[in-house]
Structures are given as structure tokens and as C-alpha cells.
C-alpha atoms as a PDB file:
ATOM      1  CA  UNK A   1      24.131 -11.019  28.106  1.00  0.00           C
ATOM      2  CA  UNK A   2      22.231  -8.768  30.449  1.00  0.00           C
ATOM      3  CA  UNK A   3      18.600  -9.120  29.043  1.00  0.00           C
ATOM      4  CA  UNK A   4      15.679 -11.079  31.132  1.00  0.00           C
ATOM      5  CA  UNK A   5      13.833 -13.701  29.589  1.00  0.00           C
ATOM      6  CA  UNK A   6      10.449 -13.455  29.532  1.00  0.00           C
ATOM      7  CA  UNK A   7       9.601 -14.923  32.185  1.00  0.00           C
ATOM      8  CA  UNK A   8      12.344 -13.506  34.246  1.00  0.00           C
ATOM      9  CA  UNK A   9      10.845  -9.762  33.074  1.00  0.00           C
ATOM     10  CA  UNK A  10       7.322 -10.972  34.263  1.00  0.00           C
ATOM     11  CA  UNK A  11       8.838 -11.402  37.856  1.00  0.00           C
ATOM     12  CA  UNK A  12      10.304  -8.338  37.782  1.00  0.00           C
ATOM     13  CA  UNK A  13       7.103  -6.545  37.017  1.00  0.00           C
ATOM     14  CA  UNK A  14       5.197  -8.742  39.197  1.00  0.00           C
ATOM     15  CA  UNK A  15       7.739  -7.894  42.292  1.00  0.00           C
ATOM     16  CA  UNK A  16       7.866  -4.409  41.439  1.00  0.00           C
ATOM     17  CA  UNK A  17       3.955  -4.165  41.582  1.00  0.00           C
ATOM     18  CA  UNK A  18       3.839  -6.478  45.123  1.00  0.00           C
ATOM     19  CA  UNK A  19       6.904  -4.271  46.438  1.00  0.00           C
ATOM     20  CA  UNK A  20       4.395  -1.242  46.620  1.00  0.00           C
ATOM     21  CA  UNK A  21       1.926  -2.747  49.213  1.00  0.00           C
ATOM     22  CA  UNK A  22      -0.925  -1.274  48.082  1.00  0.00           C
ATOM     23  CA  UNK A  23      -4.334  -1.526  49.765  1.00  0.00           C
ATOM     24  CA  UNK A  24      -5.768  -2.341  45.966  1.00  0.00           C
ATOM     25  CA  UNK A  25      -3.882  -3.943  43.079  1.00  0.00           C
ATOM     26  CA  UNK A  26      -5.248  -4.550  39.335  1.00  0.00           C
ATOM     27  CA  UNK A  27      -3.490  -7.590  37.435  1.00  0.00           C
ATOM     28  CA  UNK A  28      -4.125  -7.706  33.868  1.00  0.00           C
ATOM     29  CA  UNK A  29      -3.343 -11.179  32.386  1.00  0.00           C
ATOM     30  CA  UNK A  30      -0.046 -11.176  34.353  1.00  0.00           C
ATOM     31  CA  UNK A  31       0.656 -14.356  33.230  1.00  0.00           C
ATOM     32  CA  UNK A  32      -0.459 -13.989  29.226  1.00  0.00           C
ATOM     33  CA  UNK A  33       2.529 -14.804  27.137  1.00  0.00           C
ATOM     34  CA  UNK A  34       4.312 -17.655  29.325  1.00  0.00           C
ATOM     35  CA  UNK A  35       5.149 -21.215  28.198  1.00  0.00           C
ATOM     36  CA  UNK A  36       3.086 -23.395  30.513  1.00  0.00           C
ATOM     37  CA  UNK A  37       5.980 -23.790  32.531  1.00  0.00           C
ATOM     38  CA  UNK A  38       7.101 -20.835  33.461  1.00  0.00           C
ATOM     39  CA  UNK A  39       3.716 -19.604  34.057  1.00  0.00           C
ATOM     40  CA  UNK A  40       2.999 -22.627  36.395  1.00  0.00           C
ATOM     41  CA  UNK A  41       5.917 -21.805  38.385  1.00  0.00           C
ATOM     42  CA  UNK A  42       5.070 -18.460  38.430  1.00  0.00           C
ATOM     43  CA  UNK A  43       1.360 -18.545  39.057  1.00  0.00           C
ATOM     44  CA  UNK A  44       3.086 -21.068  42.724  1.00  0.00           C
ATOM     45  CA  UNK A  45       5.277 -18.548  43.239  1.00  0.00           C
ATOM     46  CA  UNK A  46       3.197 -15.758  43.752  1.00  0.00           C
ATOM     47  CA  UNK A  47      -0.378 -17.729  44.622  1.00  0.00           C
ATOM     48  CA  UNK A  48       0.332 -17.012  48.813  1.00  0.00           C
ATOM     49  CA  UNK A  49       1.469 -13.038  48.221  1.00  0.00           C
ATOM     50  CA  UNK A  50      -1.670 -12.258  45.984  1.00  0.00           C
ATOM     51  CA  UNK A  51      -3.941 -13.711  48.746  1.00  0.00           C
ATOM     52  CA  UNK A  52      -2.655 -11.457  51.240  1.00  0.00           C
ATOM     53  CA  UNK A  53      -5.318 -10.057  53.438  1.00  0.00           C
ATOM     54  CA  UNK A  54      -3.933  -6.808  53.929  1.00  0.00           C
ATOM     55  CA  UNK A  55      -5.001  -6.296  50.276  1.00  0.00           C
ATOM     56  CA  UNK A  56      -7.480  -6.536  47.663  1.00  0.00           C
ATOM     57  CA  UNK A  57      -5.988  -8.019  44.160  1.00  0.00           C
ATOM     58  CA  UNK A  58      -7.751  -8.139  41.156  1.00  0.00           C
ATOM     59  CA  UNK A  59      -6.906 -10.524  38.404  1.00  0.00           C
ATOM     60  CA  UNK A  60      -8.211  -9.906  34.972  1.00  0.00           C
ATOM     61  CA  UNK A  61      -7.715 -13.655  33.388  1.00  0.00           C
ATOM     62  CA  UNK A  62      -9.028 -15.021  30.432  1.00  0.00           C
ATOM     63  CA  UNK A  63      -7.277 -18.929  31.507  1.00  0.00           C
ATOM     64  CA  UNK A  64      -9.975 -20.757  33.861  1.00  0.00           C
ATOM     65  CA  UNK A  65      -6.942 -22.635  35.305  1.00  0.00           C
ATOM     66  CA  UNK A  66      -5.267 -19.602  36.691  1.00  0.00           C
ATOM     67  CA  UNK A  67      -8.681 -18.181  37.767  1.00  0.00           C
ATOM     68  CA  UNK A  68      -9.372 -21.506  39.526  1.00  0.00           C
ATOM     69  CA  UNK A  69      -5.772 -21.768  40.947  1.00  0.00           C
ATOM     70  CA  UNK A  70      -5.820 -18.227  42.213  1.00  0.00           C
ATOM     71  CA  UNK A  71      -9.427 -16.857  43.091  1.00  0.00           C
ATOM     72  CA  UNK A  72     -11.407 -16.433  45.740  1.00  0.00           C
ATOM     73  CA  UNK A  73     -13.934 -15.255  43.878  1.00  0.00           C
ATOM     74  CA  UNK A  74     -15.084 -15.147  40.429  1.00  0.00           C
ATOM     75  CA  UNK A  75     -16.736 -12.643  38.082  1.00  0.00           C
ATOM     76  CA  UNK A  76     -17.371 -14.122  35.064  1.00  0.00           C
ATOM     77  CA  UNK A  77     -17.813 -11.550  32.418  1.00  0.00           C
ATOM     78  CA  UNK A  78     -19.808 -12.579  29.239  1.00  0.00           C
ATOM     79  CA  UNK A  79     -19.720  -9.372  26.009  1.00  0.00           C
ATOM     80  CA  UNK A  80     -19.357  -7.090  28.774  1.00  0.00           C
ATOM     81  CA  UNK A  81     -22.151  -8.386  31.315  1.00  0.00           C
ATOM     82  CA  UNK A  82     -21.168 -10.202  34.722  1.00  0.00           C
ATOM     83  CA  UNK A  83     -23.055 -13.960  34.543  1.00  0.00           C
ATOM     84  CA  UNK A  84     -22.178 -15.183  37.355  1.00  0.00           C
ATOM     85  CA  UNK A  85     -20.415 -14.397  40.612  1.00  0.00           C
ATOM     86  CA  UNK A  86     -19.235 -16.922  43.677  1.00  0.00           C
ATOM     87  CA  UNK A  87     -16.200 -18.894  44.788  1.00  0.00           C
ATOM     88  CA  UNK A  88     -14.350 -21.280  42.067  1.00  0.00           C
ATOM     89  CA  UNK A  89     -15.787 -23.810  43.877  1.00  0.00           C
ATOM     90  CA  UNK A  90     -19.527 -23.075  43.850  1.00  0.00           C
ATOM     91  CA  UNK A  91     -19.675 -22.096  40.461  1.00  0.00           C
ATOM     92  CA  UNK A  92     -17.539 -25.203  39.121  1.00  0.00           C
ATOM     93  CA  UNK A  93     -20.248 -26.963  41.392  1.00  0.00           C
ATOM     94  CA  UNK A  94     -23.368 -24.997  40.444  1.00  0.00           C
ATOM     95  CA  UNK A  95     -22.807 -23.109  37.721  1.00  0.00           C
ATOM     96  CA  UNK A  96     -26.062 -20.798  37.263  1.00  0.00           C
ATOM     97  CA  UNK A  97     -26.773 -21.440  33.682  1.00  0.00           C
ATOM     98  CA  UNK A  98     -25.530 -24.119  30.576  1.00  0.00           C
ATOM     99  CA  UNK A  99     -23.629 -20.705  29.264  1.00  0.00           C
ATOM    100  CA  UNK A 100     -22.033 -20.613  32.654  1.00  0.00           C
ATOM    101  CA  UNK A 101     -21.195 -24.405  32.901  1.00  0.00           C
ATOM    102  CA  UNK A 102     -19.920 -24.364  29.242  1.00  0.00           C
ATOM    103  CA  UNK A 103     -17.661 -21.382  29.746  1.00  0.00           C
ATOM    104  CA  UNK A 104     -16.473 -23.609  32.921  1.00  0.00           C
ATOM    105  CA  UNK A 105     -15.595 -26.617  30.820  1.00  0.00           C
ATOM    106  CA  UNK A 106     -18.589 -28.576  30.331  1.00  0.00           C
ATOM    107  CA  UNK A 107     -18.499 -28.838  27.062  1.00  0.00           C
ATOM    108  CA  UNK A 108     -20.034 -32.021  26.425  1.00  0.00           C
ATOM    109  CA  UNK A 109     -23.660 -32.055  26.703  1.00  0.00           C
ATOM    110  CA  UNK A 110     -26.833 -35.285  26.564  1.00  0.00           C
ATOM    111  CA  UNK A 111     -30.233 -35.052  26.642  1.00  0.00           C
ATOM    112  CA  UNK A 112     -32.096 -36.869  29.420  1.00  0.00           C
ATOM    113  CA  UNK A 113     -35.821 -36.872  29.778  1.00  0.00           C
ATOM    114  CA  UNK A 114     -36.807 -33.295  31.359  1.00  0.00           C
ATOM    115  CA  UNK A 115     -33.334 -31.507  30.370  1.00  0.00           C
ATOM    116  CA  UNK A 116     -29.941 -31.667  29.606  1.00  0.00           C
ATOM    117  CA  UNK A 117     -26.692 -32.624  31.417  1.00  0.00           C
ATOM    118  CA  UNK A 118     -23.785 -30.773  31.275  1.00  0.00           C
ATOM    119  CA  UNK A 119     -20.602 -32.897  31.513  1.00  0.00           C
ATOM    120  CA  UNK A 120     -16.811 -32.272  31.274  1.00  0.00           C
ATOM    121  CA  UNK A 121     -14.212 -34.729  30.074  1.00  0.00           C
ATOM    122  CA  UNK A 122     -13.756 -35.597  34.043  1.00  0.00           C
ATOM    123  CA  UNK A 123     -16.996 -36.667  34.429  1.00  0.00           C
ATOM    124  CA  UNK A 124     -17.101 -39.327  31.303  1.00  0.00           C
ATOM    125  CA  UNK A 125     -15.168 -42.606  31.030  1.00  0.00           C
ATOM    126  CA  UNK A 126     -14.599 -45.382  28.379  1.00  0.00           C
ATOM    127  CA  UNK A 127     -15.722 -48.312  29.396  1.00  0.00           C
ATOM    128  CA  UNK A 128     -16.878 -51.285  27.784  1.00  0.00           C
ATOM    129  CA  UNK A 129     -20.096 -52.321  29.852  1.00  0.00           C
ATOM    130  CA  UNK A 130     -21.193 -48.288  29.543  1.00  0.00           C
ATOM    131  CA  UNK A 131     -24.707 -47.664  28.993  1.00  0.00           C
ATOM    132  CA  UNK A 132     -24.038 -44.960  26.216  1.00  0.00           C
ATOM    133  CA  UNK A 133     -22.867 -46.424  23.478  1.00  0.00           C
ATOM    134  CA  UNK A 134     -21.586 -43.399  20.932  1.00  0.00           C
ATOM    135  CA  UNK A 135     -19.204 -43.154  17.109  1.00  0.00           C
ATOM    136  CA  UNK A 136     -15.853 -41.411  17.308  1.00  0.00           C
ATOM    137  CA  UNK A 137     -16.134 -38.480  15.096  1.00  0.00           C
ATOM    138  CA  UNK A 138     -12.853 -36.380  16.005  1.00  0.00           C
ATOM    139  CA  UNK A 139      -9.951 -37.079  17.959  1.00  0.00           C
ATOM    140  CA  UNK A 140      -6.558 -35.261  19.200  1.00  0.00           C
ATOM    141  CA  UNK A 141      -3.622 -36.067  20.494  1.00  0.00           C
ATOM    142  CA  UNK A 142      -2.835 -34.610  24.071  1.00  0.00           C
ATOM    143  CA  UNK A 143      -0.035 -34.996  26.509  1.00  0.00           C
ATOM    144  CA  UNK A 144      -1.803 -37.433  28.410  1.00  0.00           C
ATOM    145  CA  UNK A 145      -3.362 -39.575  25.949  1.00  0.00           C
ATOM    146  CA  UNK A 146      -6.044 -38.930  23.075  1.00  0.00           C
ATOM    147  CA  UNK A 147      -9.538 -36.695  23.249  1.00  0.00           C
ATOM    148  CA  UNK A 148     -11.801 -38.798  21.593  1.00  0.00           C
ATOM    149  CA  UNK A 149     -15.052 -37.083  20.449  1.00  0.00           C
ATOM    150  CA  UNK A 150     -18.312 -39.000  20.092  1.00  0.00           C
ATOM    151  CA  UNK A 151     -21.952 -38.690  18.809  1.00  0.00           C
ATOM    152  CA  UNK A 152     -24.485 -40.286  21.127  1.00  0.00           C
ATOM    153  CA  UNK A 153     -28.312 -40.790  20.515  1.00  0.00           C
ATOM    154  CA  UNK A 154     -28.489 -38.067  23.757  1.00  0.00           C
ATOM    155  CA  UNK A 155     -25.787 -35.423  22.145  1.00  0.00           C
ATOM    156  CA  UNK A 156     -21.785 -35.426  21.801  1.00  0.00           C
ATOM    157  CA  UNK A 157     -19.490 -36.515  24.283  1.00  0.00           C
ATOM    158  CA  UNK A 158     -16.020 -35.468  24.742  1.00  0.00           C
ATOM    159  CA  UNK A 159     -13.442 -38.702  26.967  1.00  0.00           C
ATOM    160  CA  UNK A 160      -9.960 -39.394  27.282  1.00  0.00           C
ATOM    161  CA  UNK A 161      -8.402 -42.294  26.540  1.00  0.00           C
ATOM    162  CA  UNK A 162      -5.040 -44.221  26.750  1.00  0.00           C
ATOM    163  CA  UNK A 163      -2.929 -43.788  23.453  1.00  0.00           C
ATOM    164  CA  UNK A 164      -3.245 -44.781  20.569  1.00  0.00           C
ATOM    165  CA  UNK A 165      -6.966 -44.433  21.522  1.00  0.00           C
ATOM    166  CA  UNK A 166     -10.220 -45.616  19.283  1.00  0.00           C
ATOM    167  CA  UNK A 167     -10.835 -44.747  15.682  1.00  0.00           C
ATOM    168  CA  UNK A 168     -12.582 -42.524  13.990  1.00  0.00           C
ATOM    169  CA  UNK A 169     -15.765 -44.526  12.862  1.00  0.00           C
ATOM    170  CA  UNK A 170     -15.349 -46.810  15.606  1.00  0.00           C
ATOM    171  CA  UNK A 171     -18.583 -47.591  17.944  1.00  0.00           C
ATOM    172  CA  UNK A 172     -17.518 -47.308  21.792  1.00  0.00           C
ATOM    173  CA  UNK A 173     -19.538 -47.237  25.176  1.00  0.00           C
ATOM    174  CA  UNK A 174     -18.809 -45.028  27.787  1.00  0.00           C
ATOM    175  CA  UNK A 175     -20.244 -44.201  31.339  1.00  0.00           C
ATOM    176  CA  UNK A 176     -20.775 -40.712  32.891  1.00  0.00           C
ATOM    177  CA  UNK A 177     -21.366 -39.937  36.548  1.00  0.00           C
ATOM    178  CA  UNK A 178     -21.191 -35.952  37.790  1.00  0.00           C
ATOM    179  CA  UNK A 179     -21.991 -33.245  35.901  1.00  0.00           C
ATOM    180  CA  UNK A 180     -24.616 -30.490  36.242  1.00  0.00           C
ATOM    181  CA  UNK A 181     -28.524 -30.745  35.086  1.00  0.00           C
ATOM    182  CA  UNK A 182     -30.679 -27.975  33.523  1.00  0.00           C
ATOM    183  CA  UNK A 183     -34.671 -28.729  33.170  1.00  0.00           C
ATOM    184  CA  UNK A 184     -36.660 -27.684  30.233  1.00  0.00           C
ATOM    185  CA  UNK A 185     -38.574 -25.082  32.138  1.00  0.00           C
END
């Protein structure tokens, strides 16, 4: 019919701006307004060309997966104010502060004697010998299985589990392992 699809238009913008070769390049959400596939492919597609040496590329994201899939460094920008500032990896690591590390996907959070841990869904597993035993207060179906929310006697939790997953009410016990820790101080 002679239109682009969406995504098709995004390349076409995206190539136009890469055909230029300049020494500085500004992205603005260059991938807002994708379905997850197309931006996937897209965000592959042009991962090597944005990295080019020869140039400095800025990408203005608001999606911590593309940020993590694409940057060198990050600049993470809190009502107006940078918060932090390293590679992906060091701040996913180390993030400076529990804003920081919540803004990074630790969203889950238990209080241990002299501060809190920070945890993401990675770093907390069902299983039935756990030493944290918590209630299911909220759960949602995802691609890969079921969130399952919890309240603990340390805070709330946040795991993934196999479908059909627990039940709201229901006591489970879970382990955790990683995550960052922030005293009291």
C-alpha cells in the first residue's frame, strides 16, 4: 500500500539519523511506541552502530532494559537532578542509595538488624525449607509464570513462581540470596 509500519518508520528515522555520521547524536526514546518485538529487534539491530567510537550517542530512555542493553554509562535523572552516574553494571551492582536501587528494580525490600536489604524478584525464590516464611497478598499473571506478592515479618517480597502459582491467603517460605544492603546510619 506504500505506508511503513511503525516500526518500519522508526528504522527509517533511525538510519536517516546514523547516515549523517555525526561526531554527537541525541536519541530521544527512539524506541517509545514499539510492541516488544519490534523494539527488541530493533534495539539488536542497531546496539553495535550506536556504540561506535567515532561518536558520542546519547539516549534519553525512560525503559531500564534498553538503558541496560545499550549503555555504557548511565545518568539517572530523578525530578530533574542526576542521582547517580556509572556503568549499568556498577550501579545494578552498587546502586548509591535505596532510591537508586528501587528505580533499578529492587523493589522488594526486608529489614535485617542494622538496615534494610534491597532485593529484586531475581534475587528471591520459593522454596519450601526457606527461612522467610511470608502471606500472598497480590498476584499477576506474567508470560513466564505468576508474580506472587508477600508480607513478611521483615517487609514485602515480590517471587516468581510456576503457574498456576500460590493463593492469595496462602502462607509460603521463600529464600533470598543477593541483593544490596543499606545501614541505619
Amino acid at each position: 500500500t506504500g505506508t511503513l509500519s511503525g516500526g518500519q518508520a522508526r528504522r527509517v528515522h533511525l538510519a536517516r539519523a546514523l547516515a549523517v555520521r555525526a561526531e554527537t547524536m541525541m536519541l530521544d526514546e527512539p524506541f517509545a511506541g514499539l510492541d516488544p518485538q519490534t523494539r527488541g529487534d530493533l534495539i539488536y539491530d542497531v546496539g553495535t552502530v550506536l556504540r561506535d567510537e567515532r561518536r558520542a550517542t546519547i539516549l534519553v530512555l525512560q525503559d531500564l532494559g534498553e538503558a541496560l542493553a545499550l549503555g555504557d554509562r548511565m545518568v539517572i535523572l530523578v525530578e530533574g537532578r542526576a542521582v547517580a552516574d556509572g556503568s549499568p553494571r556498577e550501579l545494578l551492582e552498587r546502586p548509591p542509595t535505596p532510591q537508586v536501587a528501587r528505580f533499578l528494580g529492587y523493589r522488594s525490600a526486608i529489614t535485617e538488624p542494622g538496615g534494610t536489604r534491597y532485593l529484586r524478584v531475581a534475587d528471591v525464590e520459593l522454596d519450601r525449607d526457606g527461612p522467610i516464611e511470608g502471606r500472598v497478598v497480590h498476584t499477576v499473571p506474567i508470560e513466564e509464570g505468576v508474580r506472587v506478592e508477600l508480607e513478611s515479618a521483615g517487609g514485602g517480597l515480590a517471587v516468581h513462581s510456576p503457574l498456576p502459582g500460590p493463593r492469595i491467603g496462602e502462607l509460603v517460605r521463600v529464600r533470598v540470596s543477593g541483593g544490596v544492603r543499606f545501614s541505619d546510619d
